[in-house]
N, C-alpha and C. Protein backbone atom coordinates (compact mmCIF):
# COMPACT_ATOMS: atom_id res chain seq x y z
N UNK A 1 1.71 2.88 -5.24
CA UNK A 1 0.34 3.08 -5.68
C UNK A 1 -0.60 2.05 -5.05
N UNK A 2 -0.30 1.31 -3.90
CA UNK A 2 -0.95 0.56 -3.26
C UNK A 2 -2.12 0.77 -2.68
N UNK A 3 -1.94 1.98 -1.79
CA UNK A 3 -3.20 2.43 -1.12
C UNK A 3 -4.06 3.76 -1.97
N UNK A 4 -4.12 3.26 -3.36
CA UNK A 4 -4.95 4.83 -4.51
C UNK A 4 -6.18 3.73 -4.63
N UNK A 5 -7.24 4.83 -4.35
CA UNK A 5 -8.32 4.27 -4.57
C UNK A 5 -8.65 3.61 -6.05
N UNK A 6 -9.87 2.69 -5.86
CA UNK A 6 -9.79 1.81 -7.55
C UNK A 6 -10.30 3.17 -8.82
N UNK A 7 -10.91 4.27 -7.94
CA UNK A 7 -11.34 5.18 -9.54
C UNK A 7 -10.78 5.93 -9.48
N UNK A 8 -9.68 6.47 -8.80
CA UNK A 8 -8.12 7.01 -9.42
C UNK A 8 -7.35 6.30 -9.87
N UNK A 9 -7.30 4.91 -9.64
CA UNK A 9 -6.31 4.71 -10.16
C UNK A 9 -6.82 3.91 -11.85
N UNK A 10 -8.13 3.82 -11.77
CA UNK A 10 -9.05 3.46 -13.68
C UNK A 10 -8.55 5.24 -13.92
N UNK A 11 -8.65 6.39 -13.63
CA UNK A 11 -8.15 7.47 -14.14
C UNK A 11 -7.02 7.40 -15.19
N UNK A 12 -5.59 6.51 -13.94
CA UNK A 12 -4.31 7.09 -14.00
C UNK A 12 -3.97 6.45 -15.41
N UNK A 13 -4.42 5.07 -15.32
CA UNK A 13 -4.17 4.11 -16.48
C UNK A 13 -4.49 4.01 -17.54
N UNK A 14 -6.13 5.15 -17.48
CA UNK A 14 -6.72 5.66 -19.16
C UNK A 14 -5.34 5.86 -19.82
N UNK A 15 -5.49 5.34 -21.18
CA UNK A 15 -4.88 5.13 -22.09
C UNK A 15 -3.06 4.93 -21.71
N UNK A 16 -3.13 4.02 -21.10
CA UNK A 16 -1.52 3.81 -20.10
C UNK A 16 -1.43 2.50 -21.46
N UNK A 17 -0.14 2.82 -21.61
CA UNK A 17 0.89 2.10 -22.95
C UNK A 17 2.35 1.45 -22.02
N UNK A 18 2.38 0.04 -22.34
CA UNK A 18 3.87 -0.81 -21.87
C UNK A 18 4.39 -0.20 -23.05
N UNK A 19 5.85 0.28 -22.81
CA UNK A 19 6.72 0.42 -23.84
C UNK A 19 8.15 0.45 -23.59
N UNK A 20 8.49 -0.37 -24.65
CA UNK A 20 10.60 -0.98 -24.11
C UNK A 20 11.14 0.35 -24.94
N UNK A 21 12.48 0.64 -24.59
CA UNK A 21 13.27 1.50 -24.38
C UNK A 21 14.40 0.52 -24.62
N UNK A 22 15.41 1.00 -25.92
CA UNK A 22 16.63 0.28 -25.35
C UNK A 22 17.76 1.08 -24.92
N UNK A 23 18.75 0.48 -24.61
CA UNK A 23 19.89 1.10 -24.23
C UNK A 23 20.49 2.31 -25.02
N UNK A 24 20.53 3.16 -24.18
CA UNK A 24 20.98 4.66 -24.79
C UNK A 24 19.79 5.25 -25.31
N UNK A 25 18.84 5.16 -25.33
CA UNK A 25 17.52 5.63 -25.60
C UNK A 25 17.69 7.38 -25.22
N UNK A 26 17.38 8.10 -25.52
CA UNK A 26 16.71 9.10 -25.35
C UNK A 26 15.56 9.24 -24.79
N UNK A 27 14.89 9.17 -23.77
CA UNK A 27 13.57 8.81 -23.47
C UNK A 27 12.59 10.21 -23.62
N UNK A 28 13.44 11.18 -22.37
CA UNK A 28 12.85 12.69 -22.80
C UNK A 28 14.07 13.39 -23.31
N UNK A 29 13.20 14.71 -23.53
CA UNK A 29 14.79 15.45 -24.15
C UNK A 29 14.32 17.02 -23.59
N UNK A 30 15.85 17.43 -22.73
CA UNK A 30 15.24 18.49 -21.89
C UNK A 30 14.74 19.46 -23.27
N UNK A 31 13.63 20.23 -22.86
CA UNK A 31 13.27 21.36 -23.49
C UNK A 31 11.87 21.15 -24.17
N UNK A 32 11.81 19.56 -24.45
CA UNK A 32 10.53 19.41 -26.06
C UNK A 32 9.21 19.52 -24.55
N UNK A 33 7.88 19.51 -25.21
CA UNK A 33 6.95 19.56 -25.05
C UNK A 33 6.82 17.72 -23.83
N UNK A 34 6.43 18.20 -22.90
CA UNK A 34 6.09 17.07 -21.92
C UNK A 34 4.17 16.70 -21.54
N UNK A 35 3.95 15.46 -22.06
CA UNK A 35 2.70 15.61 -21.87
C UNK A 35 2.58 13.84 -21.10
N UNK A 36 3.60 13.23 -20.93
CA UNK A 36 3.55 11.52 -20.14
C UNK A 36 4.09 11.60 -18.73
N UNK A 37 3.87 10.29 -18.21
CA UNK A 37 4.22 10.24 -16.84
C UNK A 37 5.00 8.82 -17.10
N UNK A 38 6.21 8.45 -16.76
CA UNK A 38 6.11 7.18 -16.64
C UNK A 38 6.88 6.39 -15.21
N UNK A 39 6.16 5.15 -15.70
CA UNK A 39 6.64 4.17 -14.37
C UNK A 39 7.22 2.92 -14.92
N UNK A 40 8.45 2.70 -14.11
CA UNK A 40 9.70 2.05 -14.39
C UNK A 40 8.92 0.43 -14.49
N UNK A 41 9.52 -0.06 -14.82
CA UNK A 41 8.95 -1.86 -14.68
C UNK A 41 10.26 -2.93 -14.36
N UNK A 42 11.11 -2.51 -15.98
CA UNK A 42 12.38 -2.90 -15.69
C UNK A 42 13.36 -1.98 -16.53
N UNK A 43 14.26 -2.59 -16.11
CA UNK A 43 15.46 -1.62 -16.59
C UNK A 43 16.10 -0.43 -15.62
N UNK A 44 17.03 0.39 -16.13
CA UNK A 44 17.08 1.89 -15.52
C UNK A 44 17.47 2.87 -16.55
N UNK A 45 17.56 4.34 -15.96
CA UNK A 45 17.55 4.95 -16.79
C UNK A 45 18.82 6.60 -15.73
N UNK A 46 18.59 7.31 -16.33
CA UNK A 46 19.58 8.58 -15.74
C UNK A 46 18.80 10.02 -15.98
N UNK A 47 18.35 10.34 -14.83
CA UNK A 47 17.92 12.10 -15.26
C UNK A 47 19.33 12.81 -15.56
N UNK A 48 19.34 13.77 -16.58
CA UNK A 48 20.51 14.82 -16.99
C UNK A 48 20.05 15.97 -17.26
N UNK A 49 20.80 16.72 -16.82
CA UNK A 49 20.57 18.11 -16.95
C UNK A 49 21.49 18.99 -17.82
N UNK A 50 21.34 19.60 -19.23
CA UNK A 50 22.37 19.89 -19.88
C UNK A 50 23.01 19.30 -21.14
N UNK A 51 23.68 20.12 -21.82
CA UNK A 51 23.65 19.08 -23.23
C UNK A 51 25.52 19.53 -22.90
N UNK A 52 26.35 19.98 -22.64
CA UNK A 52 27.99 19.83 -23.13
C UNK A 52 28.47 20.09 -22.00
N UNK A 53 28.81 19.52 -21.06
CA UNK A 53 28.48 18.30 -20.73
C UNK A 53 27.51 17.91 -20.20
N UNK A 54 26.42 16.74 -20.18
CA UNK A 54 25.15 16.66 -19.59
C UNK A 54 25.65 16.39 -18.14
N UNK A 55 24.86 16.77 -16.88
CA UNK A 55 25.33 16.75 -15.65
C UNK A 55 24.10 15.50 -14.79
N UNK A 56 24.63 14.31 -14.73
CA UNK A 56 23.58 13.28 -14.15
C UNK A 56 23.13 13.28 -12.94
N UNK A 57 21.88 13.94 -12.89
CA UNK A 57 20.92 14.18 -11.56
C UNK A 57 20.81 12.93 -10.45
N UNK A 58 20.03 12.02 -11.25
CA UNK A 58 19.83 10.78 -10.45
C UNK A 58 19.45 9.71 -11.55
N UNK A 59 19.89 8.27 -10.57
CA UNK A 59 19.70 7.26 -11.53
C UNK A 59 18.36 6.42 -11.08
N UNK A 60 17.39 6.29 -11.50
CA UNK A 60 16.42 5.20 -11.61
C UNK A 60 16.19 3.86 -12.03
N UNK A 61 15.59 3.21 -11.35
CA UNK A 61 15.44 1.71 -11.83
C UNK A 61 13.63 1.30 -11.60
N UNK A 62 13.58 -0.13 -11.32
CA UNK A 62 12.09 -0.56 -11.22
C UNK A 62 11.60 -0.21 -9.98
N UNK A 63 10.00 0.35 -10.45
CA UNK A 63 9.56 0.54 -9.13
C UNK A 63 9.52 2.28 -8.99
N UNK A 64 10.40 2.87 -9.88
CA UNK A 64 10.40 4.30 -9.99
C UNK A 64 9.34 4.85 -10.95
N UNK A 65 9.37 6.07 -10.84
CA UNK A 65 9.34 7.02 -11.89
C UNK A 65 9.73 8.50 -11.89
N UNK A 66 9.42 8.62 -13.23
CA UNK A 66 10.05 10.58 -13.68
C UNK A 66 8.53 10.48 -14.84
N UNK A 67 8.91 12.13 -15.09
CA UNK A 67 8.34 12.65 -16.12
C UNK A 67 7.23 13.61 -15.68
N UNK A 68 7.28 14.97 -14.99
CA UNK A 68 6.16 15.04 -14.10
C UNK A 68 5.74 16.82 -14.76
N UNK A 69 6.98 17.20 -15.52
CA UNK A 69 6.37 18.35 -15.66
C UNK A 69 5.44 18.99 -16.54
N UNK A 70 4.55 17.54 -17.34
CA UNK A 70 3.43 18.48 -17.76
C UNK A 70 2.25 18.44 -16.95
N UNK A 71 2.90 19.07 -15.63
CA UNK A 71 1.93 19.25 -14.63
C UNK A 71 1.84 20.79 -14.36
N UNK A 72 2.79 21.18 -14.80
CA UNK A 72 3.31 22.91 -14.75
C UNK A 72 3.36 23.78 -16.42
N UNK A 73 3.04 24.68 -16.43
CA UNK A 73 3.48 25.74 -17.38
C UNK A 73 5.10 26.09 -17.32
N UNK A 74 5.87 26.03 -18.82
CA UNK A 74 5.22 25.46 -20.00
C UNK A 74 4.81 24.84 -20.30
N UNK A 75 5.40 23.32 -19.48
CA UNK A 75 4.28 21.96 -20.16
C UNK A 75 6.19 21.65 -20.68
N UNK A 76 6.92 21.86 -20.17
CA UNK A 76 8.22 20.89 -21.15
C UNK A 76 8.90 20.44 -20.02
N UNK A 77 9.82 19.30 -20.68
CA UNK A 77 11.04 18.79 -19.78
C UNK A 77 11.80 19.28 -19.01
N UNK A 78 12.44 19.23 -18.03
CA UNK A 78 13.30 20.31 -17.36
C UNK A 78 14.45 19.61 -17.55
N UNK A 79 14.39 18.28 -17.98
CA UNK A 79 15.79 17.13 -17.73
C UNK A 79 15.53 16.40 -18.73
N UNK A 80 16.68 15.38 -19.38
CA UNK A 80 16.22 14.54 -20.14
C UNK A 80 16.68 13.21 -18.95
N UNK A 81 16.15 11.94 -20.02
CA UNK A 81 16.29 11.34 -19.18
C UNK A 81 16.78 9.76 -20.37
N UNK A 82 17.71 9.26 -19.36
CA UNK A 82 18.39 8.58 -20.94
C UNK A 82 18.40 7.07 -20.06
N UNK A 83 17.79 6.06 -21.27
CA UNK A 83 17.68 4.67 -20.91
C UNK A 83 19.27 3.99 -20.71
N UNK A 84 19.49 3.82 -19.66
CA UNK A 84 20.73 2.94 -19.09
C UNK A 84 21.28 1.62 -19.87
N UNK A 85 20.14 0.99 -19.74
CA UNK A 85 20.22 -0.55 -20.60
C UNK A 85 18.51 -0.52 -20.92
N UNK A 86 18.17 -1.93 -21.44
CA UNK A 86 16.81 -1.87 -22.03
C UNK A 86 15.86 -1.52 -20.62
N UNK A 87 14.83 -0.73 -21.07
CA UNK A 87 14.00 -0.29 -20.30
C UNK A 87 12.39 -0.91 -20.71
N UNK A 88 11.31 -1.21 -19.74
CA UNK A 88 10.13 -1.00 -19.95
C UNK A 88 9.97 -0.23 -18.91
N UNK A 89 8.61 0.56 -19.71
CA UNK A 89 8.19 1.64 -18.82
C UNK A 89 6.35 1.68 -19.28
N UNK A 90 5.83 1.97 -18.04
CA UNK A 90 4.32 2.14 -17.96
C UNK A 90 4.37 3.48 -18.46
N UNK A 91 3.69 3.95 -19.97
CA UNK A 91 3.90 5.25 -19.96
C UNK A 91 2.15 5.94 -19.87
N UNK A 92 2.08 6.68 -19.15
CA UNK A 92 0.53 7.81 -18.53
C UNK A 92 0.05 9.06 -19.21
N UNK A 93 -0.46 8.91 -19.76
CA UNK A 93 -1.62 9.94 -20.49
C UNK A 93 -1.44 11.07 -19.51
N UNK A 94 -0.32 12.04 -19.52
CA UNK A 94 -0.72 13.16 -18.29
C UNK A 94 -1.39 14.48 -18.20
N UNK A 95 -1.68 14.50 -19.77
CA UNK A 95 -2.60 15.82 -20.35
C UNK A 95 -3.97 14.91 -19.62
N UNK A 96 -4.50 14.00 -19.63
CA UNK A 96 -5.54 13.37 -19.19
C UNK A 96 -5.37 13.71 -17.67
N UNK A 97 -4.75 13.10 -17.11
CA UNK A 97 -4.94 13.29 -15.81
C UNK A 97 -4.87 14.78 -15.65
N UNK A 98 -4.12 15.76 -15.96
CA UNK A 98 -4.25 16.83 -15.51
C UNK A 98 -5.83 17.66 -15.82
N UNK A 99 -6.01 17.19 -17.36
CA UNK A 99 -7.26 17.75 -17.34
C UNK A 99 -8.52 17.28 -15.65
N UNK A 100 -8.03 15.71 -15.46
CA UNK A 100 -9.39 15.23 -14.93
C UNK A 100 -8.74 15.96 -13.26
N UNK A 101 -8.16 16.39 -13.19
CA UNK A 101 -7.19 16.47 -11.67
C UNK A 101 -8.00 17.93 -11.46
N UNK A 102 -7.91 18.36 -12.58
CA UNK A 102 -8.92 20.25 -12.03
C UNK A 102 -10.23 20.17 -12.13
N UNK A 103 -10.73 19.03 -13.33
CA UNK A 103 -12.48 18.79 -12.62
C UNK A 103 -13.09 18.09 -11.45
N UNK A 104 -11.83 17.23 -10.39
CA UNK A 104 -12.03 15.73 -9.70
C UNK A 104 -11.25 16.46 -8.68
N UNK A 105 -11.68 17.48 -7.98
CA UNK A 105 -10.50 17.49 -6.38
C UNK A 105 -9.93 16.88 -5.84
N UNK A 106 -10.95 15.81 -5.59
CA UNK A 106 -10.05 14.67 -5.05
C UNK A 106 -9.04 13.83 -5.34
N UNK A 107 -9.34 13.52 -6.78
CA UNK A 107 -8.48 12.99 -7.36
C UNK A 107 -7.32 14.15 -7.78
N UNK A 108 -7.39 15.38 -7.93
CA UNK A 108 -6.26 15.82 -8.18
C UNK A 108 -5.66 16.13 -6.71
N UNK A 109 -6.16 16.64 -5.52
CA UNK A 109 -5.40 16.87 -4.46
C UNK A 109 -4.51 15.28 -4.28
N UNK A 110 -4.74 13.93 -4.30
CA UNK A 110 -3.93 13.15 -4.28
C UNK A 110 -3.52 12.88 -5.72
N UNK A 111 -3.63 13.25 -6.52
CA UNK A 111 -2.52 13.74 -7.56
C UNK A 111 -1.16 14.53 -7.40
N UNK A 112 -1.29 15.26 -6.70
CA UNK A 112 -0.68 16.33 -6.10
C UNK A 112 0.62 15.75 -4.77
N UNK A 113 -0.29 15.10 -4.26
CA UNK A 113 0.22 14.92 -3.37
C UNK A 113 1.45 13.95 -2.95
N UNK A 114 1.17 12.86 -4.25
CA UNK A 114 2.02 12.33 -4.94
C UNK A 114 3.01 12.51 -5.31
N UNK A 115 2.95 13.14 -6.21
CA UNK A 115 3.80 14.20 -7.43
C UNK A 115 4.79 15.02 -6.48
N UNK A 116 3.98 15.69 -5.25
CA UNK A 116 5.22 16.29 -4.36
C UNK A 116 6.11 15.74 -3.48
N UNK A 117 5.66 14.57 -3.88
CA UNK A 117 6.72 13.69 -2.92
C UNK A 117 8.27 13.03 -4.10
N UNK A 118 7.58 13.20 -5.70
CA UNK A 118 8.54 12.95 -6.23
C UNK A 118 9.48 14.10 -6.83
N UNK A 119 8.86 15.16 -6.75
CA UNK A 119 9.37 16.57 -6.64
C UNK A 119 10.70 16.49 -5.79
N UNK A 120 9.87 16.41 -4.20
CA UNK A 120 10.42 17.04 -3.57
C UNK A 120 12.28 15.61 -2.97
N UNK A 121 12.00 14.19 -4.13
CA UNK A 121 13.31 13.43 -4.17
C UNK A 121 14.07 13.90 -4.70
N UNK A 122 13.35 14.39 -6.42
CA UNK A 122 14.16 14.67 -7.55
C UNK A 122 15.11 16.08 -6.76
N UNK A 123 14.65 17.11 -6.20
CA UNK A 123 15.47 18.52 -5.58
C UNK A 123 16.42 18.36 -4.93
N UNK A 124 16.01 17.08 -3.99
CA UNK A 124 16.98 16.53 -3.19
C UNK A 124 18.20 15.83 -3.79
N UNK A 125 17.90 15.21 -4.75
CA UNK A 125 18.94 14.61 -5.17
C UNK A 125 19.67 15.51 -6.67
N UNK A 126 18.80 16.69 -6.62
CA UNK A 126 19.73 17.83 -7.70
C UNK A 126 21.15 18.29 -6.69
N UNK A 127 20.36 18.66 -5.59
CA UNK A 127 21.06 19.52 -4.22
C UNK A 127 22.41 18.49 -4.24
N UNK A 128 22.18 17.17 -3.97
CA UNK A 128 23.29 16.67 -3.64
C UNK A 128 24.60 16.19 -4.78
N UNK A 129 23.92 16.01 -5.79
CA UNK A 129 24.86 16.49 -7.13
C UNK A 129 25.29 17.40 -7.47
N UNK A 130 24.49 18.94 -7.30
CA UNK A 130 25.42 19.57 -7.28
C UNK A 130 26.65 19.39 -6.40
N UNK A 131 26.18 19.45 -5.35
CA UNK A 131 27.81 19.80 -4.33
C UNK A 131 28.41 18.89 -4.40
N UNK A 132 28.37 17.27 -5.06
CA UNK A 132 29.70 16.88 -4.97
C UNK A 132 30.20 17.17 -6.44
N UNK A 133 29.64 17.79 -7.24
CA UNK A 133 30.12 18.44 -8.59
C UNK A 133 30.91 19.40 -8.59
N UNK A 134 29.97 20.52 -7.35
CA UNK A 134 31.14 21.40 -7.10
C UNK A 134 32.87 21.04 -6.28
N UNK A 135 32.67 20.00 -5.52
CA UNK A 135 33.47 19.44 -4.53
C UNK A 135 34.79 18.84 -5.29
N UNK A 136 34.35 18.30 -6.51
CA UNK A 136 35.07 17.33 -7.60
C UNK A 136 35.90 18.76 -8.39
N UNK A 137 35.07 19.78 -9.01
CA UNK A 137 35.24 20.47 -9.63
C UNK A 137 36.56 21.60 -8.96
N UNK A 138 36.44 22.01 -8.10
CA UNK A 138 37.23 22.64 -7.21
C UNK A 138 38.47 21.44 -6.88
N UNK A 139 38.12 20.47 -6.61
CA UNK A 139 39.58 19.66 -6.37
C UNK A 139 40.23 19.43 -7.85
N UNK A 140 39.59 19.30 -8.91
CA UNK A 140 40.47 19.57 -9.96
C UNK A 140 40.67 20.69 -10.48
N UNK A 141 40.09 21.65 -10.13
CA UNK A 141 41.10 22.51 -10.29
C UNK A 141 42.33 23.08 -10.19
N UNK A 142 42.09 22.84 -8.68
CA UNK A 142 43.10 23.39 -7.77
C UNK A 142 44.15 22.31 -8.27
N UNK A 143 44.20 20.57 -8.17
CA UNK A 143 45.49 20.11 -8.78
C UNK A 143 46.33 20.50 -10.19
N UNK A 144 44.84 21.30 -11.31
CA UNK A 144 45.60 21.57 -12.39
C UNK A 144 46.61 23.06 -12.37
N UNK A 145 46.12 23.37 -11.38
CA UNK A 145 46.45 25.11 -11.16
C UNK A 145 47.68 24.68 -10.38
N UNK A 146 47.89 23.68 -9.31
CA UNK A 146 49.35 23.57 -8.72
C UNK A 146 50.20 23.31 -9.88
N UNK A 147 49.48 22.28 -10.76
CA UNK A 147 50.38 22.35 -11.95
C UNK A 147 51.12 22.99 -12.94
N UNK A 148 50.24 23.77 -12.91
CA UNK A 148 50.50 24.75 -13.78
C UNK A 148 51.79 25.50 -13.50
N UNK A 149 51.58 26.19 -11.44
CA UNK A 149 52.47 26.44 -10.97
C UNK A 149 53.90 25.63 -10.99
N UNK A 150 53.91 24.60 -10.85
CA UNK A 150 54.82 23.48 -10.84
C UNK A 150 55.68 23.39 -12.36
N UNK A 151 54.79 23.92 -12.95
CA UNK A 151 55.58 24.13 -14.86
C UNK A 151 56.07 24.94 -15.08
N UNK A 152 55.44 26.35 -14.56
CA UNK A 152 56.10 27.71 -14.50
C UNK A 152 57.59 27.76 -13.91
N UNK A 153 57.58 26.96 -13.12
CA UNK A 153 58.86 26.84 -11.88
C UNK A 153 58.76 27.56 -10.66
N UNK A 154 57.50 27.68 -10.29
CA UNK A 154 57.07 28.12 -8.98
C UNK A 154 56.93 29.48 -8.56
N UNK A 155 56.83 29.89 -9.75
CA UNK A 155 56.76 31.98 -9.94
C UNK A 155 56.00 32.28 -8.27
N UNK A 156 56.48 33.09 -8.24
CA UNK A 156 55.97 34.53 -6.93
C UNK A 156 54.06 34.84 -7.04
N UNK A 157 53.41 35.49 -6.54
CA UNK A 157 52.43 36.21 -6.81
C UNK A 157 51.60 35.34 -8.16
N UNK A 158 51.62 34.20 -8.57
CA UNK A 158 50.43 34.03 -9.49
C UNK A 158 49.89 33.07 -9.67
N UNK A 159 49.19 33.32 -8.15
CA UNK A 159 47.77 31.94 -7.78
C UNK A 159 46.77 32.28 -8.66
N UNK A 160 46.16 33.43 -8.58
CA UNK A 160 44.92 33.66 -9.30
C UNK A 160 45.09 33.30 -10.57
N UNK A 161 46.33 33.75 -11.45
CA UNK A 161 46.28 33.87 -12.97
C UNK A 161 46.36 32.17 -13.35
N UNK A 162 47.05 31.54 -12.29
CA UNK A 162 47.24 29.61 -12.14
C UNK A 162 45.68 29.25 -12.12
N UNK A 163 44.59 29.68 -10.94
CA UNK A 163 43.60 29.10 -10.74
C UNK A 163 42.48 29.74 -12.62
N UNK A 164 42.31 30.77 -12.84
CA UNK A 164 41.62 31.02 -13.98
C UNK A 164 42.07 30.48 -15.21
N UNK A 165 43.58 30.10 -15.41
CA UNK A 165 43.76 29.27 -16.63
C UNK A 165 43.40 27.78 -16.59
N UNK A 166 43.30 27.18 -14.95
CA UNK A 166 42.88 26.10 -14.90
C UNK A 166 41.64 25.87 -14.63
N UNK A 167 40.81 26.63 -14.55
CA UNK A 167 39.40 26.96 -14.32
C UNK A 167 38.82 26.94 -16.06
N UNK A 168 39.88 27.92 -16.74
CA UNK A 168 38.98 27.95 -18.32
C UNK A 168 39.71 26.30 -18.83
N UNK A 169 40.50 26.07 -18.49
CA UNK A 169 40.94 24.31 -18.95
C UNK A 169 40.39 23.60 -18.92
N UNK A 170 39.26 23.60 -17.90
CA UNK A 170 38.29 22.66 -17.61
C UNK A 170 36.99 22.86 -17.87
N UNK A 171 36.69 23.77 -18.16
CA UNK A 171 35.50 24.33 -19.45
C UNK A 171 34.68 25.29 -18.19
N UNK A 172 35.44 25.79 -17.18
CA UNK A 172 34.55 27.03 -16.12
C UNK A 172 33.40 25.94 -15.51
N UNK A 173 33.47 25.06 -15.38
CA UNK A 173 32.23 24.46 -14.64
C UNK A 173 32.15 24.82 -13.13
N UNK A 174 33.09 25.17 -12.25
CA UNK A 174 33.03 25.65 -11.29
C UNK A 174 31.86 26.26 -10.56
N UNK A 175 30.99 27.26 -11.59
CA UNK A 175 29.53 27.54 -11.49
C UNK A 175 29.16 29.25 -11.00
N UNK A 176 30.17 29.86 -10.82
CA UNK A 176 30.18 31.23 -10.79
C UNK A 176 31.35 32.22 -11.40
N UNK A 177 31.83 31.39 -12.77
CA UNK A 177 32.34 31.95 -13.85
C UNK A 177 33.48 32.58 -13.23
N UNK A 178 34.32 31.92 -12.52
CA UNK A 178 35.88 31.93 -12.15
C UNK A 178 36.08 32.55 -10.36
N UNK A 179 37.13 32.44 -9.63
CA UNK A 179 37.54 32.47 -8.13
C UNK A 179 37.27 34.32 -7.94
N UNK A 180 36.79 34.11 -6.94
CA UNK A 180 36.40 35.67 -6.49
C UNK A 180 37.64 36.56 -6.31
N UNK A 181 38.31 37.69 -6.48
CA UNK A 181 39.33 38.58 -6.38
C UNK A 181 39.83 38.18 -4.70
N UNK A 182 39.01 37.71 -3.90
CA UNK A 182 39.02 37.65 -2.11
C UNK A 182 39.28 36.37 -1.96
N UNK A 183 39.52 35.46 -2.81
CA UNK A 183 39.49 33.61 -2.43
C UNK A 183 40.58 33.34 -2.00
N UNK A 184 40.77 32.91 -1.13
CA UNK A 184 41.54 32.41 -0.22
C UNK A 184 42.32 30.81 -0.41
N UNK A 185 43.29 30.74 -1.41
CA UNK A 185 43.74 29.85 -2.16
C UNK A 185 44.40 29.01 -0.94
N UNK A 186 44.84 30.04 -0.38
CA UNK A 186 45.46 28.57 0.70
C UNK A 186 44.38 27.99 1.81
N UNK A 187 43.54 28.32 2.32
CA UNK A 187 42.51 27.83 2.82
C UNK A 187 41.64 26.68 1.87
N UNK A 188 41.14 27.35 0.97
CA UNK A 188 40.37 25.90 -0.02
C UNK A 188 41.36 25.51 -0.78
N UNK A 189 42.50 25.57 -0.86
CA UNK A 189 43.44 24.57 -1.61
C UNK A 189 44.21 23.11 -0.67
N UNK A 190 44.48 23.91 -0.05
CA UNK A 190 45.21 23.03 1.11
C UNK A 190 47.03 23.15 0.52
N UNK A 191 46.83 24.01 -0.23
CA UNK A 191 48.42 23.84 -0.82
C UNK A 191 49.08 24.97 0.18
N UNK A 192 50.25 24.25 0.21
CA UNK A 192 51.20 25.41 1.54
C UNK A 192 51.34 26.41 0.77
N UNK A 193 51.65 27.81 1.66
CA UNK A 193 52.37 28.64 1.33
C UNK A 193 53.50 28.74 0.50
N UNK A 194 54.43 27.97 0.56
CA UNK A 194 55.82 28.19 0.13
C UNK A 194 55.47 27.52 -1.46
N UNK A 195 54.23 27.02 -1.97
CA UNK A 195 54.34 26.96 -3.21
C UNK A 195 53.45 27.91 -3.70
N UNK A 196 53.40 29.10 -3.01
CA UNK A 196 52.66 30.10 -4.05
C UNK A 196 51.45 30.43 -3.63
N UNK A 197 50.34 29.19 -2.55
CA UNK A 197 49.16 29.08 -2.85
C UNK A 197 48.99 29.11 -1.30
């Protein structure tokens, strides 16, 4: 926020509140009504996505921030976001700014412009959690499913029925609700032939 002019940035700070956070805090909670912006000071914190199991987006510290979607309809959280250890945080009036962002062009086009730069981290760093989620998720599978095989005593013909009991074992997180009829167990497994897979 170095180079924001001085009457955007008397805007940003209307009614801007220091406030500590301690450890394990709840800060947002995906779903409720979002109307703040905040900026990190000290501490960190964890975006999550999801309540059984919550899936951790990205981690923040000082110098950051989150909290951006009551910039959009509905106006709620998309993530929560949970205090690491004690936190202060600059928290921003963002019903204010948004109101003043559609009467003030200017000030809202670099509102905007901002905001899409923290957009466009937060996507980036969804993108890359997913895939090593999926990456993690698929390698345990596949070890619980050799297992499985390995308990059976190495039966003939039953990779698939091995990979879907170890797929629902692990609560289906996989992300397209079990292995396609066409999956190619010995290619993404790496397990030889001669055990089944």
């Amino acid at each position: 926020m170095l180079d924001i002019l001085p009457e955007h940035l008397e805007i940003i700070l209307h009614h801007a509140q220091e406030t500590d956070f301690d450890a394990g805090t709840i800060i947002l909670k995906e779903g409720d009504t979002a109307n703040s912006f905040f900026l990190i000071e000290s501490g960190h914190v964890i975006i999550e996505e999801g309540t059984n199991p919550q899936r951790i987006i990205q981690r923040l510290g000082p110098g950051e921030e989150f909290g951006w979607s009551w910039l959009f309809p509905p106006f709620s959280w998309h993530f929560s976001v949970r205090a690491v250890d004690a936190v202060r945080c600059i928290v921003l009036d963002g019903a204010h700014m948004l109101v003043t962002a559609e009467k003030n062009s200017k000030f809202g086009y670099d509102l905007m412009r901002r905001i899409s730069q923290i957009l466009i981290s937060r996507l980036q760093a969804a993108r890359k959690s997913n895939v090593r989620r999926m990456e993690a998720t698929h390698e345990e599978i596949s070890r619980l499913a050799t297992g499985l095989y390995e308990r059976e005593g190495r039966p003939e013909g039953k990779a698939l029925e091995h990979w879907f009991n170890a797929e629902s074992m692990i609560g289906n997180n996989f992300g397209f609700g079990g292995a396609p009829a066409d999956y190619d167990f010995h290619a993404a497994t790496g397990v030889a032939n001669d055990k089944g897979y």
